[in-house]
N, C-alpha and C. Protein backbone atom coordinates (compact mmCIF):
# COMPACT_ATOMS: atom_id res chain seq x y z
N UNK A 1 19.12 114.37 74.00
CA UNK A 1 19.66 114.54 75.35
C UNK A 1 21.11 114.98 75.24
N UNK A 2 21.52 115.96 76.03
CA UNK A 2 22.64 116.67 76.15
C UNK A 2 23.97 115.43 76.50
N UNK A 3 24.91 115.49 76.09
CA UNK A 3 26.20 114.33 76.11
C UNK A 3 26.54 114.46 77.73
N UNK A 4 26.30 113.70 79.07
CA UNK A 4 26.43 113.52 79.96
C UNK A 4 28.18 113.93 80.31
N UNK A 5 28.58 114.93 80.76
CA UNK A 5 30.12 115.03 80.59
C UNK A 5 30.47 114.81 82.12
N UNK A 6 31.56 114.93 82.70
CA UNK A 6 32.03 114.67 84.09
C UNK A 6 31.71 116.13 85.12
N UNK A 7 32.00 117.19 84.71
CA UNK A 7 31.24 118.03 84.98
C UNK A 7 29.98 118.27 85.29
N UNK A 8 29.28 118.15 84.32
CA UNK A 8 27.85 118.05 84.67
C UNK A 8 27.49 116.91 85.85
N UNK A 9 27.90 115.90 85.72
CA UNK A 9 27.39 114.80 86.48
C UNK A 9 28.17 115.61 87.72
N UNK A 10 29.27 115.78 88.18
CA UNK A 10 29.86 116.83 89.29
C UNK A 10 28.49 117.59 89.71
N UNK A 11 28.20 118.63 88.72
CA UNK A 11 27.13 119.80 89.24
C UNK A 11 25.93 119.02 89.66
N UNK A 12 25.80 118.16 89.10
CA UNK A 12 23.85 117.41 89.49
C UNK A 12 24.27 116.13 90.99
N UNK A 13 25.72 116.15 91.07
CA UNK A 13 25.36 115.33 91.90
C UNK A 13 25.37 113.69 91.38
N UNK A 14 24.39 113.47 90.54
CA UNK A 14 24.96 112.01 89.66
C UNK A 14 23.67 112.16 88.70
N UNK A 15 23.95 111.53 88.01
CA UNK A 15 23.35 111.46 86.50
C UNK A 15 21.54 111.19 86.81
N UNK A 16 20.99 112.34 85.96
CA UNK A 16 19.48 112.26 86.43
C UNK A 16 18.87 112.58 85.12
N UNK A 17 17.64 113.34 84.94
CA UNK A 17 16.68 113.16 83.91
C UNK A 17 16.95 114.14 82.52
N UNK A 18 16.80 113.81 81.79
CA UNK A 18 16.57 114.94 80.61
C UNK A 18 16.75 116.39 81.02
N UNK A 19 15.22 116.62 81.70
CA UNK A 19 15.28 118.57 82.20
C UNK A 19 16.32 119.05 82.65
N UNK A 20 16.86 117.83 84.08
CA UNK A 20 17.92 118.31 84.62
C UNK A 20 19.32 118.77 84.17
N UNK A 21 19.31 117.54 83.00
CA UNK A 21 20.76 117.08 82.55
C UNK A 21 20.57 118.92 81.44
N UNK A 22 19.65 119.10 81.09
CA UNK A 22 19.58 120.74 80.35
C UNK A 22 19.91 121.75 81.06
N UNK A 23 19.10 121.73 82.01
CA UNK A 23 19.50 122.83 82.78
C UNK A 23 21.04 123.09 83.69
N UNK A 24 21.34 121.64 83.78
CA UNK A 24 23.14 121.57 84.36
C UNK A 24 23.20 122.26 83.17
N UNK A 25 23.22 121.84 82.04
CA UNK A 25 24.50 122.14 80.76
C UNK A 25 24.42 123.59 80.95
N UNK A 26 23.12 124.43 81.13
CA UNK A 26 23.01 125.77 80.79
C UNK A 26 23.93 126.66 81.96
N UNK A 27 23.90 125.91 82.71
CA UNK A 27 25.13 126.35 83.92
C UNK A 27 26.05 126.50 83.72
N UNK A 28 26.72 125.47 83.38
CA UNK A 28 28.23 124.98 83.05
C UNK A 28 28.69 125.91 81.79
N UNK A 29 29.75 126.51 82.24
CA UNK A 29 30.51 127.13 80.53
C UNK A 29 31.18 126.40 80.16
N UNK A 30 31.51 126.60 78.60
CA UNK A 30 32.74 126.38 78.04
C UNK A 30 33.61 125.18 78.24
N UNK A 31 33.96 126.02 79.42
CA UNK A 31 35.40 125.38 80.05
C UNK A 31 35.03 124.27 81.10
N UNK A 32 33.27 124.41 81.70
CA UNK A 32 33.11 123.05 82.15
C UNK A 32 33.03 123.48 84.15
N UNK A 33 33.19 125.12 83.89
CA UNK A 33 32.82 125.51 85.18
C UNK A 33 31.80 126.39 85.12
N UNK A 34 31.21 126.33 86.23
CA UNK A 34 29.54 127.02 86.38
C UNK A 34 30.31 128.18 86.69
N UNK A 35 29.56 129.13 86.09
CA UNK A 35 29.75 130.72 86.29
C UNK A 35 29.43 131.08 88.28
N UNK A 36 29.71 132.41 88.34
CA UNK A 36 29.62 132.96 90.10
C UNK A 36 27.85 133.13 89.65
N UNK A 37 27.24 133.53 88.58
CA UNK A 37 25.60 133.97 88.63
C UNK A 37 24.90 132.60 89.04
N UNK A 38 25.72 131.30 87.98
CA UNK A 38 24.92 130.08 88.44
C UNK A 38 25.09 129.75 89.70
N UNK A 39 26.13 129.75 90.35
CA UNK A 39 26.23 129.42 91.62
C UNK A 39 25.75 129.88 92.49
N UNK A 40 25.52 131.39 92.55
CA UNK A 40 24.41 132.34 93.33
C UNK A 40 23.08 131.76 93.36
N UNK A 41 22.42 131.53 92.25
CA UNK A 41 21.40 131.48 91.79
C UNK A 41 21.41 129.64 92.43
N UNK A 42 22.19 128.98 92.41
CA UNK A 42 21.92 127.62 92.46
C UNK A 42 21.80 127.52 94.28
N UNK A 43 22.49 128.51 94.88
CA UNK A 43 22.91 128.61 96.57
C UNK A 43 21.39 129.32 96.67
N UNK A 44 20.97 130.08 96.53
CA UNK A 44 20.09 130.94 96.90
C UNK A 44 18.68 130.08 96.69
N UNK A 45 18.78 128.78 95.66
CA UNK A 45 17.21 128.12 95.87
C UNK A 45 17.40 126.88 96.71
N UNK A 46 18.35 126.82 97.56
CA UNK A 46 18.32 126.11 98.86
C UNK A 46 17.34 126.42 100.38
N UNK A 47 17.21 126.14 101.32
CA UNK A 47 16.65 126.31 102.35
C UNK A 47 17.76 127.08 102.89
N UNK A 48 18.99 127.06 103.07
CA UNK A 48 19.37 127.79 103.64
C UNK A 48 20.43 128.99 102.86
N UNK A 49 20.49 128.58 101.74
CA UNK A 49 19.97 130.21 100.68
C UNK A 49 19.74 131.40 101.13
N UNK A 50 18.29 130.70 100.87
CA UNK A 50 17.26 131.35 101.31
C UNK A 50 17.09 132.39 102.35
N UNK A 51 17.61 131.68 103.83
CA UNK A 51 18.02 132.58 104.46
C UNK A 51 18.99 133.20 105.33
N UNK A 52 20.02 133.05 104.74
CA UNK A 52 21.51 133.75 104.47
C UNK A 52 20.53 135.21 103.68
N UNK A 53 20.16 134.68 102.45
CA UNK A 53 19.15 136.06 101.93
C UNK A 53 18.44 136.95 102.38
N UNK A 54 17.75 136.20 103.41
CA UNK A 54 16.57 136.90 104.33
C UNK A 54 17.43 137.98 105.48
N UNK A 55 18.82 136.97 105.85
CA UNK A 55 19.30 137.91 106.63
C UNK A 55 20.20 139.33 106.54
N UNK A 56 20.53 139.06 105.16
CA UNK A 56 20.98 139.78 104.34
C UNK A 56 20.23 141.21 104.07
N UNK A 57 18.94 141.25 104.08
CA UNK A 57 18.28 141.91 103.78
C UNK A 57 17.46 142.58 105.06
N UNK A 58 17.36 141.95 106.00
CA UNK A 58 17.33 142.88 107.42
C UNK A 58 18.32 143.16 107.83
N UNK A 59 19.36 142.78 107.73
CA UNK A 59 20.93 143.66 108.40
C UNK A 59 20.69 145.05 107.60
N UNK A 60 20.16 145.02 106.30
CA UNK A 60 20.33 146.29 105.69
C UNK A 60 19.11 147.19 106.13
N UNK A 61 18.32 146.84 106.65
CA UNK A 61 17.02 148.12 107.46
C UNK A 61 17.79 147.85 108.89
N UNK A 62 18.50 147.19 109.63
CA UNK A 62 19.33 147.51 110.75
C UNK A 62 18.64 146.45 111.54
N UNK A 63 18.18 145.23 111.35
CA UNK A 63 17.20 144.20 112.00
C UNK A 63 17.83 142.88 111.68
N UNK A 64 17.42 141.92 112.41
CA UNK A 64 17.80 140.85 112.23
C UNK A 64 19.19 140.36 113.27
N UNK A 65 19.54 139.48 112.86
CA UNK A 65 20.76 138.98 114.26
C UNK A 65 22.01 139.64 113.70
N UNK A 66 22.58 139.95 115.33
CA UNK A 66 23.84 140.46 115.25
C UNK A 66 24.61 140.25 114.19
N UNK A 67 25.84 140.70 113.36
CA UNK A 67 26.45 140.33 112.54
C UNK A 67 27.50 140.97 111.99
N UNK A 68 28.41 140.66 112.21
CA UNK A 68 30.09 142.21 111.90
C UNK A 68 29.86 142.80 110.96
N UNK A 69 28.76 142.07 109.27
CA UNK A 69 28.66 143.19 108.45
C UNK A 69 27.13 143.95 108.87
N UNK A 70 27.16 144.51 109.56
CA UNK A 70 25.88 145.38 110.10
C UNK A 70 26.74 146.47 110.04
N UNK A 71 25.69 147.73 109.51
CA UNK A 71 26.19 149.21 109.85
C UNK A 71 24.71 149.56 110.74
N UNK A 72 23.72 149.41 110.83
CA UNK A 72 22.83 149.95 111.40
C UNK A 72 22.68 149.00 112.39
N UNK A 73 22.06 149.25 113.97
CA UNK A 73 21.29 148.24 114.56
C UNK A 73 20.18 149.37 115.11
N UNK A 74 19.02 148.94 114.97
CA UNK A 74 17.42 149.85 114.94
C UNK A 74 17.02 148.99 116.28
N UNK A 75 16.45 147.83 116.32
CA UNK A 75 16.11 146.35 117.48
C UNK A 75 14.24 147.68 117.48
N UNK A 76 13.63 147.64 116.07
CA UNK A 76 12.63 147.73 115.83
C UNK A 76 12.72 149.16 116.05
N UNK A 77 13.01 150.48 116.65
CA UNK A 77 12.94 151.75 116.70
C UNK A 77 13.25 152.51 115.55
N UNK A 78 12.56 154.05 115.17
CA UNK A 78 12.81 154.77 113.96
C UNK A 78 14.67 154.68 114.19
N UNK A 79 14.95 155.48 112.93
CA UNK A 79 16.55 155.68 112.86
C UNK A 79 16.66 156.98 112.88
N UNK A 80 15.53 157.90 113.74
CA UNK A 80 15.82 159.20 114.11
C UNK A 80 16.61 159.08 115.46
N UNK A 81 16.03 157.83 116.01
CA UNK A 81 16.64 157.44 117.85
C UNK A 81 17.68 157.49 118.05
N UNK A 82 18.59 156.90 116.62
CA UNK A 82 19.94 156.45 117.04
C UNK A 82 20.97 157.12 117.57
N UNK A 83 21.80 157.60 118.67
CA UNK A 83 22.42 158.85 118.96
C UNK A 83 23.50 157.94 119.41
N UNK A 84 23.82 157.04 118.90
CA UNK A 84 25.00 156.52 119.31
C UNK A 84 26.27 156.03 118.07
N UNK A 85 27.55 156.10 117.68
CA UNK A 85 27.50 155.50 116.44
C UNK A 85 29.09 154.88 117.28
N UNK A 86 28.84 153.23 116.93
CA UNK A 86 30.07 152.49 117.50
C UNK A 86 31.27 152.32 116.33
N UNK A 87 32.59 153.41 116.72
CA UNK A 87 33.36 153.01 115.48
C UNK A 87 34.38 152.10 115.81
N UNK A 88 34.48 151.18 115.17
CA UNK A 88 35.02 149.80 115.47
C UNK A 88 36.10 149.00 114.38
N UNK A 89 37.22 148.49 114.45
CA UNK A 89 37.67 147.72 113.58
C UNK A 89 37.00 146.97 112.45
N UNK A 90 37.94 147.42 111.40
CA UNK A 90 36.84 146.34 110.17
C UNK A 90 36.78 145.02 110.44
N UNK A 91 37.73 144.13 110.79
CA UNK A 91 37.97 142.53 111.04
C UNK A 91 37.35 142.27 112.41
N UNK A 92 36.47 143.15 112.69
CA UNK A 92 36.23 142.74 114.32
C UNK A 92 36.50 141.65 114.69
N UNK A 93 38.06 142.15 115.02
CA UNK A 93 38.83 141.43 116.16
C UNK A 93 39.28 142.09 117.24
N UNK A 94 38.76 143.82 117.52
CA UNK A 94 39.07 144.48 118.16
C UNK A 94 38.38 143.95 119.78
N UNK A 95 38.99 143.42 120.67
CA UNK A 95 38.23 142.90 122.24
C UNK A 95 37.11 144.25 122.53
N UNK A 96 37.97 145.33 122.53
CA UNK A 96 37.29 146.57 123.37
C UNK A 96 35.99 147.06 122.55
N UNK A 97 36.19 146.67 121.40
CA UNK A 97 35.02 147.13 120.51
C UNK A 97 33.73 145.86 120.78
N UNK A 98 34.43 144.73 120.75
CA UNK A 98 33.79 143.16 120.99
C UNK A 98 32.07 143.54 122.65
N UNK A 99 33.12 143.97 123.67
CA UNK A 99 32.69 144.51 124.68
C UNK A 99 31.67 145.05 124.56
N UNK A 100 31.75 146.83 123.86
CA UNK A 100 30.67 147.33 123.37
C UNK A 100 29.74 146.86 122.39
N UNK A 101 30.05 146.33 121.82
CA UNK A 101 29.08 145.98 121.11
C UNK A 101 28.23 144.73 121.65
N UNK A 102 28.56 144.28 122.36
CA UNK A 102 27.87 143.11 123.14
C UNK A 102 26.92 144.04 124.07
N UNK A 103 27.42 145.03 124.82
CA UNK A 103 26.45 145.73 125.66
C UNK A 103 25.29 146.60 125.13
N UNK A 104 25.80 146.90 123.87
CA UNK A 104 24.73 147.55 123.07
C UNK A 104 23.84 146.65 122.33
N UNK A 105 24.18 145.69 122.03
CA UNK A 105 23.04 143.94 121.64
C UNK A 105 22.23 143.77 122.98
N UNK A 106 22.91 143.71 124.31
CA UNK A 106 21.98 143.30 125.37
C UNK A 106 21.26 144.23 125.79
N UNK A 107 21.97 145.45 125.59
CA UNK A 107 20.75 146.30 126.38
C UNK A 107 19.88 147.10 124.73
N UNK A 108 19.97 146.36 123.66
CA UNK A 108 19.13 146.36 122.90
C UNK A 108 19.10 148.28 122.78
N UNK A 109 20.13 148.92 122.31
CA UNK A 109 20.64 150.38 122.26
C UNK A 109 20.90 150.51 121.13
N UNK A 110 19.95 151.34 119.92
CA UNK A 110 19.84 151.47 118.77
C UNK A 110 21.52 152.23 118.18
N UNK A 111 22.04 151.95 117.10
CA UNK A 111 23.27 152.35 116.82
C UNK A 111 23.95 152.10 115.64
N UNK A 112 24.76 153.04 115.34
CA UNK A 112 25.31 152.79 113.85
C UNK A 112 26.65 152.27 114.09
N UNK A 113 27.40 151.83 113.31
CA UNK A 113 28.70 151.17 113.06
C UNK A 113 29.46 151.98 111.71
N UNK A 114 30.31 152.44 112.31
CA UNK A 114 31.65 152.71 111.14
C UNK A 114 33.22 152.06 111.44
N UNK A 115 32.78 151.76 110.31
CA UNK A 115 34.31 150.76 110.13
C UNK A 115 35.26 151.41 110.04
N UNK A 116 36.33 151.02 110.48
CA UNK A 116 37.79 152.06 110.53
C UNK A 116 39.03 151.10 110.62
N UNK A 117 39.88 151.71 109.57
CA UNK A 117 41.05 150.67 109.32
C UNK A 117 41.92 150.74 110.27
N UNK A 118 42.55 149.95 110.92
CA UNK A 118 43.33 149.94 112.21
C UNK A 118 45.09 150.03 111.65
N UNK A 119 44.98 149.90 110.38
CA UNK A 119 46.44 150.10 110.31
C UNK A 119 46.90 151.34 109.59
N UNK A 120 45.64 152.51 109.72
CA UNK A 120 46.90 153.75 109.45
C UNK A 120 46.54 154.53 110.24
C-alpha cells in the first residue's frame, strides 16, 4: 500500500482503500499537486461535470442555454437561416448588446455572435 501522505488524504477527501489510495497517488505529482489533466478528468466524472460537458458541447452546434461563450445560436433551425450576426463586447458587460441579445433568446431568432474588443 502506497505511504498515505497529507496530500493524498487532501485529494481523497480522508483516508480510504488500497485502489483508491493508488489511484490518488497516480494523480498527485512529484511535488504533491494533481496535474490540470487530473483535475479535468477528476471534475468531469462528477454529476455535474458531466454537464458543464454536455453544455459545452451544444453551445458548439449553437444549442443548448444561453451563454456569453456562444458564437452560434440555431434554437433547432439549419445555419443556412441565420441572417443575423450580433457583434457584441467580449466581457458582456455591454447593456445595449445585453438588450439584444435577450430579444433575440425570446423571440428565439437564429444568430451568430462576434466578439469585439471594446478598447481599441
Amino acid at each position: 500500500r502506497p505511504r498515505e501522505t497529507p496530500a493524498i488524504s487532501r485529494a481523497m477527501g480522508t483516508a480510504v482503500g488500497e485502489q483508491e489510495m493508488e489511484r490518488a497517488s497516480a494523480l498527485i505529482n512529484v511535488s504533491g499537486v494533481m496535474s490540470w489533466d487530473a483535475l479535468r478528468d477528476r471534475v468531469l466524472a462528477t454529476a455535474t461535470g458531466a454537464q458543464l460537458k454536455r453544455e459545452v458541447d451544444l453551445r458548439a452546434v449553437g444549442e443548448g442555454p444561453p451563454h456569453t461563450d456562444c458564437t452560434l445560436r440555431l434554437f433547432g433551425r439549419p445555419e443556412s437561416e441565420i441572417r443575423v450576426t450580433l457583434y457584441r463586447d467580449a466581457a458582456a458587460w455591454c447593456p445595449y448588446c445585453q438588450k439584444v441579445w435577450m430579444l433575440f433568446e425570446d423571440k428565439r431568432i437564429p444568430y451568430k455572435i462576434a466578439k469585439i474588443n471594446m478598447r481599441s
